[in-house]
Every structure is written in structure tokens, then in C-alpha cells.
Protein backbone atom coordinates (compact mmCIF):
# COMPACT_ATOMS: atom_id res chain seq x y z
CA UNK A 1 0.00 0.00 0.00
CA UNK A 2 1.48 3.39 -1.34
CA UNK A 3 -0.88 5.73 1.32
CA UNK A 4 -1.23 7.47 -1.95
CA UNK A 5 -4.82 8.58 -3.67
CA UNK A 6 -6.36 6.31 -6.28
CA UNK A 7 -8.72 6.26 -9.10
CA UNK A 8 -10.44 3.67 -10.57
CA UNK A 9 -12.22 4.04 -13.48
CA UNK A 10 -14.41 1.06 -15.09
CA UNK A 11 -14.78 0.80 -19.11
CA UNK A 12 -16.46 -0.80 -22.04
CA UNK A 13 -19.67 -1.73 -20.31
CA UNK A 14 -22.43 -0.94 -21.94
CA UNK A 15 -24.45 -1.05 -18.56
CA UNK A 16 -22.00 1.34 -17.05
CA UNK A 17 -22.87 4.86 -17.28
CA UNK A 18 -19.83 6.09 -16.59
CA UNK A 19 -18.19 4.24 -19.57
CA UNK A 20 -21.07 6.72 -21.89
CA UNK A 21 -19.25 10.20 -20.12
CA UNK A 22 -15.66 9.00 -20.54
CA UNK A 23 -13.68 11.48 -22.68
CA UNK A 24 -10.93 9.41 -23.75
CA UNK A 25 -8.71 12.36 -24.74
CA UNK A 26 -8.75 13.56 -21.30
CA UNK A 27 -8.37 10.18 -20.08
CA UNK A 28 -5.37 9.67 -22.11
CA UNK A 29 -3.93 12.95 -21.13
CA UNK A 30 -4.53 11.68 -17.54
CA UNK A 31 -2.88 8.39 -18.11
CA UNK A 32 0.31 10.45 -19.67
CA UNK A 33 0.45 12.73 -16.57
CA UNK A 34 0.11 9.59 -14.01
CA UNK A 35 3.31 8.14 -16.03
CA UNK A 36 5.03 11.59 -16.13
CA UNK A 37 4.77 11.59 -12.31
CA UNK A 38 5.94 8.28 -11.89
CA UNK A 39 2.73 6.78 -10.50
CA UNK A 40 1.71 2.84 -10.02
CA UNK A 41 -0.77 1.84 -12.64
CA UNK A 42 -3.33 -1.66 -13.77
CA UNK A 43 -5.49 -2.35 -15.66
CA UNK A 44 -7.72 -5.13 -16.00
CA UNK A 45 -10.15 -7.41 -18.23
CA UNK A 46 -12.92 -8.17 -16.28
CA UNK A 47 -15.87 -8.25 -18.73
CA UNK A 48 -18.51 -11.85 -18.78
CA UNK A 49 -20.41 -10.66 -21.51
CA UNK A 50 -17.31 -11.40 -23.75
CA UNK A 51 -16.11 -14.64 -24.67
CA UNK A 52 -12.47 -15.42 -23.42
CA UNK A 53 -11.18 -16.01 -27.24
CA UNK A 54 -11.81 -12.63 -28.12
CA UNK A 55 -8.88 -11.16 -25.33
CA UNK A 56 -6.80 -14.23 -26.27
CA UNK A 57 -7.20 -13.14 -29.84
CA UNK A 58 -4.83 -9.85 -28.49
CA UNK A 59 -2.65 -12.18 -25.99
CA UNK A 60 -5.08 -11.21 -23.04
CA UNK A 61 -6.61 -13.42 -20.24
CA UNK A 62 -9.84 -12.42 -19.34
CA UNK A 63 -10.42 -11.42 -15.25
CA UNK A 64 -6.99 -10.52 -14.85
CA UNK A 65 -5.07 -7.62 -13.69
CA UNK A 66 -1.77 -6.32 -15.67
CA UNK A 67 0.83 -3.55 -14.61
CA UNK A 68 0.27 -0.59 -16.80
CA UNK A 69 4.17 0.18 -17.49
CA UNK A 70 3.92 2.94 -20.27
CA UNK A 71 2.16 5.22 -22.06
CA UNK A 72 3.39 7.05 -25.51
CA UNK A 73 1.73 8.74 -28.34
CA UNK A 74 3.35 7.12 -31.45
CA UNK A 75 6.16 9.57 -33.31
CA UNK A 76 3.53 10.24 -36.18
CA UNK A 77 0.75 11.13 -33.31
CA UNK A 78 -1.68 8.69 -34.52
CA UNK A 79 -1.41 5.65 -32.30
CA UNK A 80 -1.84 6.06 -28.49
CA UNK A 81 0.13 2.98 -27.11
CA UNK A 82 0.31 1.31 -23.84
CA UNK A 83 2.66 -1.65 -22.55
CA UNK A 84 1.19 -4.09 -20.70
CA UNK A 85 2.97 -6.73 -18.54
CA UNK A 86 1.51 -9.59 -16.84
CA UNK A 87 2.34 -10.16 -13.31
CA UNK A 88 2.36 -13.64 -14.11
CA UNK A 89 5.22 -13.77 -16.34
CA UNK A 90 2.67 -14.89 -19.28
């Protein structure tokens, strides 16, 4: 336990109205800040209305948490990337 603050913030649900008021610029602004400052960062895939071949199909598990390492814009600005890595060593 850091002592510090946190935010969660729960996505792609389509029952989640939160997920409807997200504005994923400022999100990713946030996200690029956090990293800036150095701060611990997960994510997770936690969704049962998906079937667990369609996170494999991008190397994901399905209910499982991942350390968000970094965050970058891609040199031509298009692409907004994020490294994963799985605690599990998977």
C-alpha cells in the first residue's frame, strides 16, 4: 500500500454509465500525466459478456489484472500505445 490517492475508473460496459461520459482524450492525457509523475498503474479485463477467445485473440486473459508500465503517443501522433505486462510472467 502506497498511502497514496487512487482512481479507478471502469470501461467498455455498456451497462455502465460512466463508460457513456468517458472522454478518452482527457483520459489519455490523464494516463500520460500519471506516467510523467511516476505513478503505479493496472489495468484489468474483467468483462462476462465477452467470450475469453476474443482477449486471447490480443494475448489477453480475461479477469486478470496487468501492470500498466507505459504510455506514448506514437512519433507520427496517430497511435496512443500502452505496454502491458503480466504479473504472471505470461
Amino acid at each position: 500500500v502506497t498511502g497514496s490517492p487512487c482512481e479507478t475508473l471502469i470501461l467498455g460496459r455498456s451497462n455502465n454509465p460512466d463508460d457513456k461520459n468517458v472522454d478518452h482524450d482527457q483520459l489519455w492525457l490523464k494516463l500520460l500525466g500519471a506516467r510523467s509523475q511516476r505513478f503505479l498503474m493496472c489495468a484489468m479485463c474483467s468483462n462476462n459478456s465477452i467470450r475469453r477467445e476474443e482477449f486471447e485473440r490480443f494475448g489477453l486473459l480475461n479477469i486478470h489484472a496487468y501492470s500498466l508500465q507505459d504510455v506514448r503517443t506514437s512519433r507520427d501522433g496517430k497511435h496512443r500505445l500502452v505496454k502491458l505486462r503480466n504479473p504472471w510472467g505470461g
